[in-house]
PDB file of N, CA and C in Angstrom:
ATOM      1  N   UNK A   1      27.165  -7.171  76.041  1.00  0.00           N
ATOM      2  CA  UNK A   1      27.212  -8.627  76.078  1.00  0.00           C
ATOM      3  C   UNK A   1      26.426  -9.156  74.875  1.00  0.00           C
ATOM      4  N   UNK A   2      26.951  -9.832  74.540  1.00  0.00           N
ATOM      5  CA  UNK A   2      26.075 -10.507  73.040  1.00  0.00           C
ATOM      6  C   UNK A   2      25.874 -11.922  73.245  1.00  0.00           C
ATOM      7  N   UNK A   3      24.982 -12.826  72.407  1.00  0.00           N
ATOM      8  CA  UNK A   3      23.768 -13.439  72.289  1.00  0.00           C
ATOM      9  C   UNK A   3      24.782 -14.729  73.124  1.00  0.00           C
ATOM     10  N   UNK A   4      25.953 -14.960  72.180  1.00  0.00           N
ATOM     11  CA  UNK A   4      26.870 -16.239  72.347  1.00  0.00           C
ATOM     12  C   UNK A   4      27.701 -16.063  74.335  1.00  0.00           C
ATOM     13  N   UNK A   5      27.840 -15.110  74.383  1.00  0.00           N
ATOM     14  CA  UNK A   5      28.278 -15.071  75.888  1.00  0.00           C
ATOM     15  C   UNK A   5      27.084 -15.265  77.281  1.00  0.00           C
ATOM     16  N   UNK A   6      25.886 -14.739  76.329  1.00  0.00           N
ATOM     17  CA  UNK A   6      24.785 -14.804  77.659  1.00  0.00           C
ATOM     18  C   UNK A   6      24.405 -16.322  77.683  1.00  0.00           C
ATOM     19  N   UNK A   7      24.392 -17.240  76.435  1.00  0.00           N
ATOM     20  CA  UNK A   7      24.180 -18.954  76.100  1.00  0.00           C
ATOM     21  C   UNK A   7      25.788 -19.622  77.196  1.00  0.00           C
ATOM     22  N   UNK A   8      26.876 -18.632  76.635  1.00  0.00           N
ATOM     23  CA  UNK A   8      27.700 -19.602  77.883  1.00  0.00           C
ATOM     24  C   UNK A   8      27.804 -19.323  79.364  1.00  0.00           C
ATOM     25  N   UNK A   9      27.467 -18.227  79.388  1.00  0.00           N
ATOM     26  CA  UNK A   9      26.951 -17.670  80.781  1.00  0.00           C
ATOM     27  C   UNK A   9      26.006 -18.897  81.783  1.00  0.00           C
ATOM     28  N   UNK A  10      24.927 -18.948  80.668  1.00  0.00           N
ATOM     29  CA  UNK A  10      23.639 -19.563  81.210  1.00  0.00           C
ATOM     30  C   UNK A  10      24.143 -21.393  81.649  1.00  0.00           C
ATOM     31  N   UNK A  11      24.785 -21.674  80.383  1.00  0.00           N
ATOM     32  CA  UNK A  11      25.462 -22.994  80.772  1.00  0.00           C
ATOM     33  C   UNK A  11      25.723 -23.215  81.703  1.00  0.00           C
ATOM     34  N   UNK A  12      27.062 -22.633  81.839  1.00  0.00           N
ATOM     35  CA  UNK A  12      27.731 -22.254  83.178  1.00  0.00           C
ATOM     36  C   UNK A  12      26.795 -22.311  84.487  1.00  0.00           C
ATOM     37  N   UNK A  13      26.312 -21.687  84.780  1.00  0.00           N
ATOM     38  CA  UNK A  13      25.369 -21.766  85.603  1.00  0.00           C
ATOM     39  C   UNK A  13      25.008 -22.738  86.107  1.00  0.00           C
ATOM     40  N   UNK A  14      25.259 -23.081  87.941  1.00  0.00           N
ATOM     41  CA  UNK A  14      24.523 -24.170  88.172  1.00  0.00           C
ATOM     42  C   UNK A  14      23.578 -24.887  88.267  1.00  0.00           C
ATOM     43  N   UNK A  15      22.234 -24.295  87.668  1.00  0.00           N
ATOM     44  CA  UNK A  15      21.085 -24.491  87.694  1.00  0.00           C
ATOM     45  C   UNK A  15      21.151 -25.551  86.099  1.00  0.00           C
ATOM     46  N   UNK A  16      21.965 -24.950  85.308  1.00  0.00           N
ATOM     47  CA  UNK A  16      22.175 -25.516  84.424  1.00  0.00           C
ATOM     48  C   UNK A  16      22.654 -26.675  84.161  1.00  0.00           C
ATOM     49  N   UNK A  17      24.077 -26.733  84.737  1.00  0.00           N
ATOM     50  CA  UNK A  17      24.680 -27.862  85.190  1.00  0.00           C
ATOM     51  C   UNK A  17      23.614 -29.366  85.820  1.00  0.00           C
ATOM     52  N   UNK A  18      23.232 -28.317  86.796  1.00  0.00           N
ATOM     53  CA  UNK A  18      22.191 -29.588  87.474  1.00  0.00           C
ATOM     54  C   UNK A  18      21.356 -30.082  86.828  1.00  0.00           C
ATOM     55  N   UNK A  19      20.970 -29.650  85.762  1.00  0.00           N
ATOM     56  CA  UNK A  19      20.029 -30.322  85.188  1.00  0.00           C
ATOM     57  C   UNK A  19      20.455 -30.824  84.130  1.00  0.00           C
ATOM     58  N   UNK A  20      21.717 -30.820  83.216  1.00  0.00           N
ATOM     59  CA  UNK A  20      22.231 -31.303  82.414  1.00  0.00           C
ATOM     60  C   UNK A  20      22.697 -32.891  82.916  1.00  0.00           C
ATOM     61  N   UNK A  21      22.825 -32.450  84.415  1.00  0.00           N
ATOM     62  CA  UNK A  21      23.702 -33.958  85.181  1.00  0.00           C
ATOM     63  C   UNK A  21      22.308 -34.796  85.947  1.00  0.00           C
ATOM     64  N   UNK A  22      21.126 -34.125  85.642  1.00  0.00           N
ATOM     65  CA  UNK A  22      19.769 -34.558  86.107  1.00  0.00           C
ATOM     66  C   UNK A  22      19.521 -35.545  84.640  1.00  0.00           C
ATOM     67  N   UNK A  23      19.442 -34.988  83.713  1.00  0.00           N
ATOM     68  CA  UNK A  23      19.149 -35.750  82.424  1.00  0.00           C
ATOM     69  C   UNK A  23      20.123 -36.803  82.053  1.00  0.00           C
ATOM     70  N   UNK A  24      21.114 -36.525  82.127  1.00  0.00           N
ATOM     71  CA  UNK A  24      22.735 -37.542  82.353  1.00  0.00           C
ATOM     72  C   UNK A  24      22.210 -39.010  82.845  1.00  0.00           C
ATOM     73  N   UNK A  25      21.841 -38.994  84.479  1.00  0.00           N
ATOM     74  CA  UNK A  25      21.054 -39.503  85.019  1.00  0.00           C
ATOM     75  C   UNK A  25      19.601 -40.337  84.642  1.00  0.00           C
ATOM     76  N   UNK A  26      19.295 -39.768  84.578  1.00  0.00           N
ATOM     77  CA  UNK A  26      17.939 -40.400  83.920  1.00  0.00           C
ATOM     78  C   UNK A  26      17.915 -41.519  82.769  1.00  0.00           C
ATOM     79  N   UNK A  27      19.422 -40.701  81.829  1.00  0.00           N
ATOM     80  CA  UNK A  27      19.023 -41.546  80.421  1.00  0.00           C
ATOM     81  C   UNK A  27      20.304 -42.882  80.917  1.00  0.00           C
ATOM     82  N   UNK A  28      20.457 -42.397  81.949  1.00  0.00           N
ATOM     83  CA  UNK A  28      21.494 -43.914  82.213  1.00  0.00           C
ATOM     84  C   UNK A  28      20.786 -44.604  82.764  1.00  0.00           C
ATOM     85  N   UNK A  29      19.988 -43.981  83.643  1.00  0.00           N
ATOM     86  CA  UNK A  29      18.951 -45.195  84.769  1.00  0.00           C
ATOM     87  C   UNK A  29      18.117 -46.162  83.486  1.00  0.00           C
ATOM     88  N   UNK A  30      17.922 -45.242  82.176  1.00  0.00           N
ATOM     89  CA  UNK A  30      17.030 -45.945  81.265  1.00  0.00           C
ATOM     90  C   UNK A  30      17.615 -46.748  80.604  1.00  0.00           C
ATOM     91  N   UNK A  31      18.762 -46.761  80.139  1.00  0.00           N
ATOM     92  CA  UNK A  31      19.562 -47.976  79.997  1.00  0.00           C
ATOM     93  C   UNK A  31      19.884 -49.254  80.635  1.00  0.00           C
ATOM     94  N   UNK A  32      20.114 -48.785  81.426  1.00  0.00           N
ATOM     95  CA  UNK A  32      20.742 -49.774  82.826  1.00  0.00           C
ATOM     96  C   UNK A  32      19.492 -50.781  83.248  1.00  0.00           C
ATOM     97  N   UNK A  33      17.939 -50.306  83.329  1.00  0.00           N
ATOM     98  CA  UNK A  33      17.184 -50.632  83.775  1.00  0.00           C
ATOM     99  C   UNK A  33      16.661 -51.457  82.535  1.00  0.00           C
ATOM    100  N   UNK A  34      16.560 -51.399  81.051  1.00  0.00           N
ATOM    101  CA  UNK A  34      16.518 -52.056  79.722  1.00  0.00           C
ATOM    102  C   UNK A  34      17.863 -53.391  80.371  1.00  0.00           C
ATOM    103  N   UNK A  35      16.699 -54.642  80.808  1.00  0.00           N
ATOM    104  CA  UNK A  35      17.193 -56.299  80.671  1.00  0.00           C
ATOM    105  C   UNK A  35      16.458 -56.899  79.572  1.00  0.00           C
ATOM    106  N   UNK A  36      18.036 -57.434  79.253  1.00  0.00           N
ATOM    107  CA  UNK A  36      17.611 -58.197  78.128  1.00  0.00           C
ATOM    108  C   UNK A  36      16.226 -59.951  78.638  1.00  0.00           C
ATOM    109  N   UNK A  37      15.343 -60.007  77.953  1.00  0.00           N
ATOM    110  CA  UNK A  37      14.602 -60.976  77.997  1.00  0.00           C
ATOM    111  C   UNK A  37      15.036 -62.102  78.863  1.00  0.00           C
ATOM    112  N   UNK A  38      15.921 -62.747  78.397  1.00  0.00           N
ATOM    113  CA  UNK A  38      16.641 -64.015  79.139  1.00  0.00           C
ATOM    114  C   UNK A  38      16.651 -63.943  80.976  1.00  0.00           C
ATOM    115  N   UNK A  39      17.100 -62.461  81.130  1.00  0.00           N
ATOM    116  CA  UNK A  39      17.580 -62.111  82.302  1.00  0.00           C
ATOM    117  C   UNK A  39      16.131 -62.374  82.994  1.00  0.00           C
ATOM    118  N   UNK A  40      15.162 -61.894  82.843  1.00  0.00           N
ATOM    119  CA  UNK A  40      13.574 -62.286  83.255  1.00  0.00           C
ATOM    120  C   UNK A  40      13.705 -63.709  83.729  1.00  0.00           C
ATOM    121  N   UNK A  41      14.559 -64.464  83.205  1.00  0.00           N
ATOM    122  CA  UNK A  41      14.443 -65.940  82.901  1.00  0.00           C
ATOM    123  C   UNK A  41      15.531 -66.353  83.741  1.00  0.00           C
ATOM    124  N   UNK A  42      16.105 -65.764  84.557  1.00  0.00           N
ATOM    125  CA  UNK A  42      18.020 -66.388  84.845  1.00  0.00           C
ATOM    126  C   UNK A  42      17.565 -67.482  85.655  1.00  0.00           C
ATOM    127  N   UNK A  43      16.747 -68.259  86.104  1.00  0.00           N
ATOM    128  CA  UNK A  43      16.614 -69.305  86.765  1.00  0.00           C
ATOM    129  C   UNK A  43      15.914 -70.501  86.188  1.00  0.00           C
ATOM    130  N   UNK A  44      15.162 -69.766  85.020  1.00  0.00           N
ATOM    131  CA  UNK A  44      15.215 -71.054  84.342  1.00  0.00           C
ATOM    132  C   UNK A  44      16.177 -71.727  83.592  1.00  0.00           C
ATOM    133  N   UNK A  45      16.615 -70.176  82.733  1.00  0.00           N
ATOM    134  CA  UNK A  45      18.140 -70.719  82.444  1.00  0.00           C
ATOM    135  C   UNK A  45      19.128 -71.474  83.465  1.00  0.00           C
ATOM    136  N   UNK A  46      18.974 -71.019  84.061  1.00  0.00           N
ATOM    137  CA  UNK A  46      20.276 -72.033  85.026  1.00  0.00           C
ATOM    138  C   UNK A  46      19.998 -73.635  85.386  1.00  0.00           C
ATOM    139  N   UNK A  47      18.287 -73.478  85.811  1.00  0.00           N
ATOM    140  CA  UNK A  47      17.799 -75.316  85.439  1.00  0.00           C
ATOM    141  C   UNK A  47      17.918 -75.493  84.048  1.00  0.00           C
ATOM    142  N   UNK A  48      17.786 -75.544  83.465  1.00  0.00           N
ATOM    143  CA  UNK A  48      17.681 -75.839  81.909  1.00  0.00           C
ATOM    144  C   UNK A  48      19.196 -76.034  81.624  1.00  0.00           C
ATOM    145  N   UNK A  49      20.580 -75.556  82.106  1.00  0.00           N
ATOM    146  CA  UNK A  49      21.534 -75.883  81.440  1.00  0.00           C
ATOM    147  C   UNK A  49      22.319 -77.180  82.096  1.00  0.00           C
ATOM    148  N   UNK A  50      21.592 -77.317  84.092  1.00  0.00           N
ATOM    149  CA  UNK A  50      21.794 -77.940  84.407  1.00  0.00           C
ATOM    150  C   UNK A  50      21.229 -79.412  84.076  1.00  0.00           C
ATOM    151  N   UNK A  51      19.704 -79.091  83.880  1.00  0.00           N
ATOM    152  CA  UNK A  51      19.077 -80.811  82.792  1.00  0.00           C
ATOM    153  C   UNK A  51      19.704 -80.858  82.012  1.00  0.00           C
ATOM    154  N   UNK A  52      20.254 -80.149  80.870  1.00  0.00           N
ATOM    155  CA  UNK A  52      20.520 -80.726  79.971  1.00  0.00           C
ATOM    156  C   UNK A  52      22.363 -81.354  79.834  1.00  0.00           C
ATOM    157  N   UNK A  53      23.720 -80.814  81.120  1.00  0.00           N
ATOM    158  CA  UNK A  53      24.219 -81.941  81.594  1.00  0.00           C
ATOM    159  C   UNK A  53      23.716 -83.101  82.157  1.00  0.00           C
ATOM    160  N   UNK A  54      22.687 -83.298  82.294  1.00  0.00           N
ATOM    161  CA  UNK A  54      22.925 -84.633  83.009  1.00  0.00           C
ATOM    162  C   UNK A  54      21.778 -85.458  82.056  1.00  0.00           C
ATOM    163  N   UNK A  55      21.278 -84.686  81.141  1.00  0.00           N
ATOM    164  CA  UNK A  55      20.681 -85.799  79.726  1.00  0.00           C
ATOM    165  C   UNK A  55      21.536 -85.770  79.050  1.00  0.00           C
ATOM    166  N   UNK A  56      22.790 -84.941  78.297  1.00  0.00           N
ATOM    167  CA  UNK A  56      23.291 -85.625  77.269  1.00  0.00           C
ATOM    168  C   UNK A  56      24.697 -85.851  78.012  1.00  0.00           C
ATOM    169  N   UNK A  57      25.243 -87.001  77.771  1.00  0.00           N
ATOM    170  CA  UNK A  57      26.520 -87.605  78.757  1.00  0.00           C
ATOM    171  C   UNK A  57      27.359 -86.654  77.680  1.00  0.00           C
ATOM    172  N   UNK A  58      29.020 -86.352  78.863  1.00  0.00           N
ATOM    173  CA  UNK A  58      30.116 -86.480  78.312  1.00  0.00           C
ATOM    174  C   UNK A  58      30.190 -87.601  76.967  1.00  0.00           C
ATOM    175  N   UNK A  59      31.214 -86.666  75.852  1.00  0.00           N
ATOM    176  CA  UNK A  59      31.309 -87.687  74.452  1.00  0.00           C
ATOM    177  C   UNK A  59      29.694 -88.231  73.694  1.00  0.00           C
ATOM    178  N   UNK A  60      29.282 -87.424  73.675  1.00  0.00           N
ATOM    179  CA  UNK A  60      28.019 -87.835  72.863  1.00  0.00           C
ATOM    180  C   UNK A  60      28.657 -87.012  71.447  1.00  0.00           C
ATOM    181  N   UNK A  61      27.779 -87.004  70.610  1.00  0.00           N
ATOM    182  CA  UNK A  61      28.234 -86.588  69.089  1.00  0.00           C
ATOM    183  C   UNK A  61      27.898 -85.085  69.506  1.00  0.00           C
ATOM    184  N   UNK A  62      28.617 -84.015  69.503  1.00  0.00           N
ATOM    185  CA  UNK A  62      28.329 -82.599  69.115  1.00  0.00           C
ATOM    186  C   UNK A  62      27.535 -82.005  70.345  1.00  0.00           C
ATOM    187  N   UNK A  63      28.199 -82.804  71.702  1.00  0.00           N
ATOM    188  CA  UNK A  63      28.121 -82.484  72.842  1.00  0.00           C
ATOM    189  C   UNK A  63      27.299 -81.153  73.274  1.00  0.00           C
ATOM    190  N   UNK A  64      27.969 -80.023  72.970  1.00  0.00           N
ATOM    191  CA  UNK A  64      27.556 -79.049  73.112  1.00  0.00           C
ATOM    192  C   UNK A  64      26.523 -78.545  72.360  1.00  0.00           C
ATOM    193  N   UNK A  65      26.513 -78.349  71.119  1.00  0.00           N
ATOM    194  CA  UNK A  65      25.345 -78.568  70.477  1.00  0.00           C
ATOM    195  C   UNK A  65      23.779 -78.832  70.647  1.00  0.00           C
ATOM    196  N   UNK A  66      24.387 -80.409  71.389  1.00  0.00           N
ATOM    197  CA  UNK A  66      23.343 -80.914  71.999  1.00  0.00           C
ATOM    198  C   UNK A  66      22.828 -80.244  73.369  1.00  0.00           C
ATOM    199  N   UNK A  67      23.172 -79.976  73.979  1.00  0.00           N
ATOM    200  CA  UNK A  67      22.795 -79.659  75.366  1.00  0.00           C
ATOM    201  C   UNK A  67      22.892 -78.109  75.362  1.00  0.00           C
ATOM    202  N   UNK A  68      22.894 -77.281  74.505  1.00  0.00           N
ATOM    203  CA  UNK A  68      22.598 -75.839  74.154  1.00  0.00           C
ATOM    204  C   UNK A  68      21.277 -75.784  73.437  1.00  0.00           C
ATOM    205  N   UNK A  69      20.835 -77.244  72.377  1.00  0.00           N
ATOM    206  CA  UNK A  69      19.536 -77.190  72.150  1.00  0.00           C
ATOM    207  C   UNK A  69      18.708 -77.537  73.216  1.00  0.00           C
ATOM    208  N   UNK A  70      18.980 -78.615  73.819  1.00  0.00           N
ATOM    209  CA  UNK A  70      18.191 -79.045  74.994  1.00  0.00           C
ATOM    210  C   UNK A  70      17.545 -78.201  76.049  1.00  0.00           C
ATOM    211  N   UNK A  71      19.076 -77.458  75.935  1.00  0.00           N
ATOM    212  CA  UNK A  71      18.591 -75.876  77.024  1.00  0.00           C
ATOM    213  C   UNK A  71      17.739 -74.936  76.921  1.00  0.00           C
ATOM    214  N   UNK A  72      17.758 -74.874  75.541  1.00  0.00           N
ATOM    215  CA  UNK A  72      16.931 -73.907  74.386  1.00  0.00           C
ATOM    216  C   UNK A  72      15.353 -74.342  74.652  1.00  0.00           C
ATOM    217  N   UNK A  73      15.367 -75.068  74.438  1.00  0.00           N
ATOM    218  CA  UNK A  73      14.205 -76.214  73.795  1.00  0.00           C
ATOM    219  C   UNK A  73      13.415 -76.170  75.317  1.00  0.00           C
ATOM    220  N   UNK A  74      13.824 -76.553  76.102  1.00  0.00           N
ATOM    221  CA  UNK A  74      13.670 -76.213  77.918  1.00  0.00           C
ATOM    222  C   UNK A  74      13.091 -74.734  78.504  1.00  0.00           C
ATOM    223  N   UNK A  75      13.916 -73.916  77.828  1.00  0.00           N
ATOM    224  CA  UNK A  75      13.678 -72.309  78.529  1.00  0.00           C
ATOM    225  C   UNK A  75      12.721 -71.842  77.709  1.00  0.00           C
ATOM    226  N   UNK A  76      12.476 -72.271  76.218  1.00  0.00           N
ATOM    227  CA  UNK A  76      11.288 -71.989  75.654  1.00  0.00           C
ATOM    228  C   UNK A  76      10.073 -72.511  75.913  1.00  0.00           C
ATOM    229  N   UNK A  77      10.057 -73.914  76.115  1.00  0.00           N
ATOM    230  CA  UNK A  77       8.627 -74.425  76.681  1.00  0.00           C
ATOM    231  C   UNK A  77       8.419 -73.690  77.735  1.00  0.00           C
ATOM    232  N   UNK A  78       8.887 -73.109  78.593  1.00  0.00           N
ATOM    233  CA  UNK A  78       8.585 -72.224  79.976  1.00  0.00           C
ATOM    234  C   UNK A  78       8.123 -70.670  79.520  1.00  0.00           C
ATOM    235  N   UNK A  79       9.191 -70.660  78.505  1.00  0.00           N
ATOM    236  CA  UNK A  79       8.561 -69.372  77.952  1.00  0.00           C
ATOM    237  C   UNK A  79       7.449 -68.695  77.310  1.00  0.00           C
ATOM    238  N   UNK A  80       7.265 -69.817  76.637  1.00  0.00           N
ATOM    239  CA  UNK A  80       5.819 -69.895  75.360  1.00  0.00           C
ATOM    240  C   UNK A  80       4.745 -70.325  76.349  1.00  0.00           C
ATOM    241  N   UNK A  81       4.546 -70.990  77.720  1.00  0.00           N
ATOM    242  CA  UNK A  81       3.863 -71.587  78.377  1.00  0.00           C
ATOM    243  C   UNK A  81       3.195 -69.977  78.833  1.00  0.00           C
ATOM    244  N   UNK A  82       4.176 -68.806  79.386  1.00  0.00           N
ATOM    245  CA  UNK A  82       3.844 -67.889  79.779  1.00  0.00           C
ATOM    246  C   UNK A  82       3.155 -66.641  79.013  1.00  0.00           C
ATOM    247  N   UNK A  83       3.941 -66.686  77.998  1.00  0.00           N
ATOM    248  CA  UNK A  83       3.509 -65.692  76.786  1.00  0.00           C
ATOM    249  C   UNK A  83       3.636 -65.593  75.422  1.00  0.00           C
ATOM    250  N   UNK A  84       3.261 -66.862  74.899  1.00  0.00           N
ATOM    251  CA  UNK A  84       2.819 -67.296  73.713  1.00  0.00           C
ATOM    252  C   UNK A  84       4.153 -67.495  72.606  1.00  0.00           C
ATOM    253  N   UNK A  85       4.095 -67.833  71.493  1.00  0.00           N
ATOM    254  CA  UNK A  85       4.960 -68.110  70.514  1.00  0.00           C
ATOM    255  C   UNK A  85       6.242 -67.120  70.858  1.00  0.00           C
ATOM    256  N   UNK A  86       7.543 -67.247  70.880  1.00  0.00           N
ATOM    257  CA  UNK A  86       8.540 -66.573  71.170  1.00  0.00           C
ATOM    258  C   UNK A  86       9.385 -66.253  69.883  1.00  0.00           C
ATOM    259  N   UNK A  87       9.486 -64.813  69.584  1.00  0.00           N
ATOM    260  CA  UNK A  87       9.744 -64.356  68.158  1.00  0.00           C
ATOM    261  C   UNK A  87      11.357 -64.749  67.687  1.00  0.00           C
ATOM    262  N   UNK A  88      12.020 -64.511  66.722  1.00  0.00           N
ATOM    263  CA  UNK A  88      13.140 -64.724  66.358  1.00  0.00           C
ATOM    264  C   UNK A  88      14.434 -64.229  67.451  1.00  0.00           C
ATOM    265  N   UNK A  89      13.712 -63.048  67.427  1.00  0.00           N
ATOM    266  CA  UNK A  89      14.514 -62.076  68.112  1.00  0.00           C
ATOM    267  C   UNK A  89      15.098 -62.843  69.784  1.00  0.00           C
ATOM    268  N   UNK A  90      13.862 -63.374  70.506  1.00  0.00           N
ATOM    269  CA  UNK A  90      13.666 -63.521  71.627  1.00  0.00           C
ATOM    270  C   UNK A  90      14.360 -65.124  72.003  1.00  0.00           C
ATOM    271  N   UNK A  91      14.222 -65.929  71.084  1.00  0.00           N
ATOM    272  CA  UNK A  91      14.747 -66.660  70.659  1.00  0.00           C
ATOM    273  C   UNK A  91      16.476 -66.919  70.744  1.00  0.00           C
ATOM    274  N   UNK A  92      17.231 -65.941  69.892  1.00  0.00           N
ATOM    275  CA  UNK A  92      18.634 -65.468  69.511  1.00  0.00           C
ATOM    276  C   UNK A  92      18.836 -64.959  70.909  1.00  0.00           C
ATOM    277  N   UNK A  93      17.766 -63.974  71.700  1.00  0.00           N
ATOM    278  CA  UNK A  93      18.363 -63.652  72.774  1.00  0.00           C
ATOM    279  C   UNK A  93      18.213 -65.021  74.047  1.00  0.00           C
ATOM    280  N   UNK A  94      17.655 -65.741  74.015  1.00  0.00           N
ATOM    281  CA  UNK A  94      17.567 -66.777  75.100  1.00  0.00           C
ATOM    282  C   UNK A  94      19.286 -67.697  74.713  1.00  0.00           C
ATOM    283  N   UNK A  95      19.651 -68.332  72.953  1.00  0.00           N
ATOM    284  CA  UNK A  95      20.761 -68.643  73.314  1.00  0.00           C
ATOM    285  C   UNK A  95      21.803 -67.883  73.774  1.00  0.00           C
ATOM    286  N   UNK A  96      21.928 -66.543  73.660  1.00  0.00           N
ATOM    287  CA  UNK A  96      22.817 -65.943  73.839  1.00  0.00           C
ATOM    288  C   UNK A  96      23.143 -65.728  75.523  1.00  0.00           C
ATOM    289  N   UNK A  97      21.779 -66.188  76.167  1.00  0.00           N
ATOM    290  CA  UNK A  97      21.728 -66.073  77.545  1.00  0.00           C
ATOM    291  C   UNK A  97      22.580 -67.425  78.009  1.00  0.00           C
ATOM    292  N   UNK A  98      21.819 -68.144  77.540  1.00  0.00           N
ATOM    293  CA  UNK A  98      22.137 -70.064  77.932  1.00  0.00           C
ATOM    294  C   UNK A  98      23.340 -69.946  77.633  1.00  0.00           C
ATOM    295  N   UNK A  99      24.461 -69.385  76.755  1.00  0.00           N
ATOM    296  CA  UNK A  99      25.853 -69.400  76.355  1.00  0.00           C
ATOM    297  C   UNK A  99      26.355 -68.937  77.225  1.00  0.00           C
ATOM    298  N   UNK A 100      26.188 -67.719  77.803  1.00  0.00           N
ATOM    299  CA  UNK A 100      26.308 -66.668  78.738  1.00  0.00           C
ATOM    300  C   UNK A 100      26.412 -67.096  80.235  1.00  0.00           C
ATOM    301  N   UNK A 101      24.754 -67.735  80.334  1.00  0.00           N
ATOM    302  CA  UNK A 101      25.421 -68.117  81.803  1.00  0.00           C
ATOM    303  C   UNK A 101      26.261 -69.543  81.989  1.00  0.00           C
ATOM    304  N   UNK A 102      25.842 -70.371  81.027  1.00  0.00           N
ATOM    305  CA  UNK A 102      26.769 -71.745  81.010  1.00  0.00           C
ATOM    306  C   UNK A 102      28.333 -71.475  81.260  1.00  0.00           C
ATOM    307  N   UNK A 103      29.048 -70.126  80.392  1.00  0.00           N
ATOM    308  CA  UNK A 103      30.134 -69.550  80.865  1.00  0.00           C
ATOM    309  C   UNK A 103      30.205 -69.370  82.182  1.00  0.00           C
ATOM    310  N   UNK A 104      29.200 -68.748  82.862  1.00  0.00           N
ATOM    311  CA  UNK A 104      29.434 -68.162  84.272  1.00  0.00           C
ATOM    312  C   UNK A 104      29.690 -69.260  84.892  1.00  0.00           C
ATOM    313  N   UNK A 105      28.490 -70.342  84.669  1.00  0.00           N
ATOM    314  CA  UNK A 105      28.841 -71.454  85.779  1.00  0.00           C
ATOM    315  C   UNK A 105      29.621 -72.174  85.518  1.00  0.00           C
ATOM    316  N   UNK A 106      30.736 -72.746  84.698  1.00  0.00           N
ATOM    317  CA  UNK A 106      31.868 -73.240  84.391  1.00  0.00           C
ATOM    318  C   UNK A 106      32.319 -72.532  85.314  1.00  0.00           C
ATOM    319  N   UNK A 107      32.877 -70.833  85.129  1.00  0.00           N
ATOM    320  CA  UNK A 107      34.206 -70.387  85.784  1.00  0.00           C
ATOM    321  C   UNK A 107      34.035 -70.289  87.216  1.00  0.00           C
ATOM    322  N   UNK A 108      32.320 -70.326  87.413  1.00  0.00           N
ATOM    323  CA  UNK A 108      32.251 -70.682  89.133  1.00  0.00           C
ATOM    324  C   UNK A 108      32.638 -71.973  89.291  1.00  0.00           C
ATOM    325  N   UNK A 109      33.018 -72.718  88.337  1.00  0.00           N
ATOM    326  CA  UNK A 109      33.108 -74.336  88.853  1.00  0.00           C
ATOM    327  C   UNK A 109      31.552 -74.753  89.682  1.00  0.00           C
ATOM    328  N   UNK A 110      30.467 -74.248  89.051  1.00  0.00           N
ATOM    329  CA  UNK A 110      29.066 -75.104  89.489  1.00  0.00           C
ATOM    330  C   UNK A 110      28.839 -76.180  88.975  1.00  0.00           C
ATOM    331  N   UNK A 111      29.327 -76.009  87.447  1.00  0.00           N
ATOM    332  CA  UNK A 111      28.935 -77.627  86.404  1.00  0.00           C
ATOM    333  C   UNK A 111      29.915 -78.380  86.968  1.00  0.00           C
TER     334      UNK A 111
END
């Protein structure tokens, strides 16, 4: 038996297996469990998109615009209140949240 048959041998092996599908595991739980920032936040986001329908009316100039900053501007004072200046990064990820769930609650028909 030579070097390359006893390595697929060993593979093979369920001890092997199991632990290949043990690590499998793990590095998915570590993904899965990596939330993005915003998500920390999904309830402020969701007040924050709801103030800011009912401060800027239907037909204002750049509607959306407006009330995506408002939202912004909202989930950050809550944010910075908790843990100080909020970086670029964290920032890009809060609109991307406020876009995100504003979608959701449209297609629930909540707004």
């Amino acid at each position: 038996m030579n070097w390359q048959e006893l390595i697929v041998d060993v593979l093979n092996s369920n001890a092997a297996i199991a632990m290949i599908a043990a690590v499998a595991v793990y590095l998915l739980n570590m993904i899965y469990a990596k939330k993005p920032e915003w998500k920390k936040y999904e309830g402020t986001v969701i007040a924050a998109i709801k103030a800011a329908e009912k401060a800027i009316p239907d037909g204002s100039p750049n509607t959306a615009t407006a009330r995506l900053d408002y939202a912004l501007k909202y989930v950050l004072r809550v944010y910075e209140e908790a843990n100080g200046k909020a970086s670029i990064a964290t920032v890009a990820d809060f609109t991307n949240g406020i876009q995100l769930t504003h979608a959701e609650l449209e297609a629930a028909e909540i707004l």
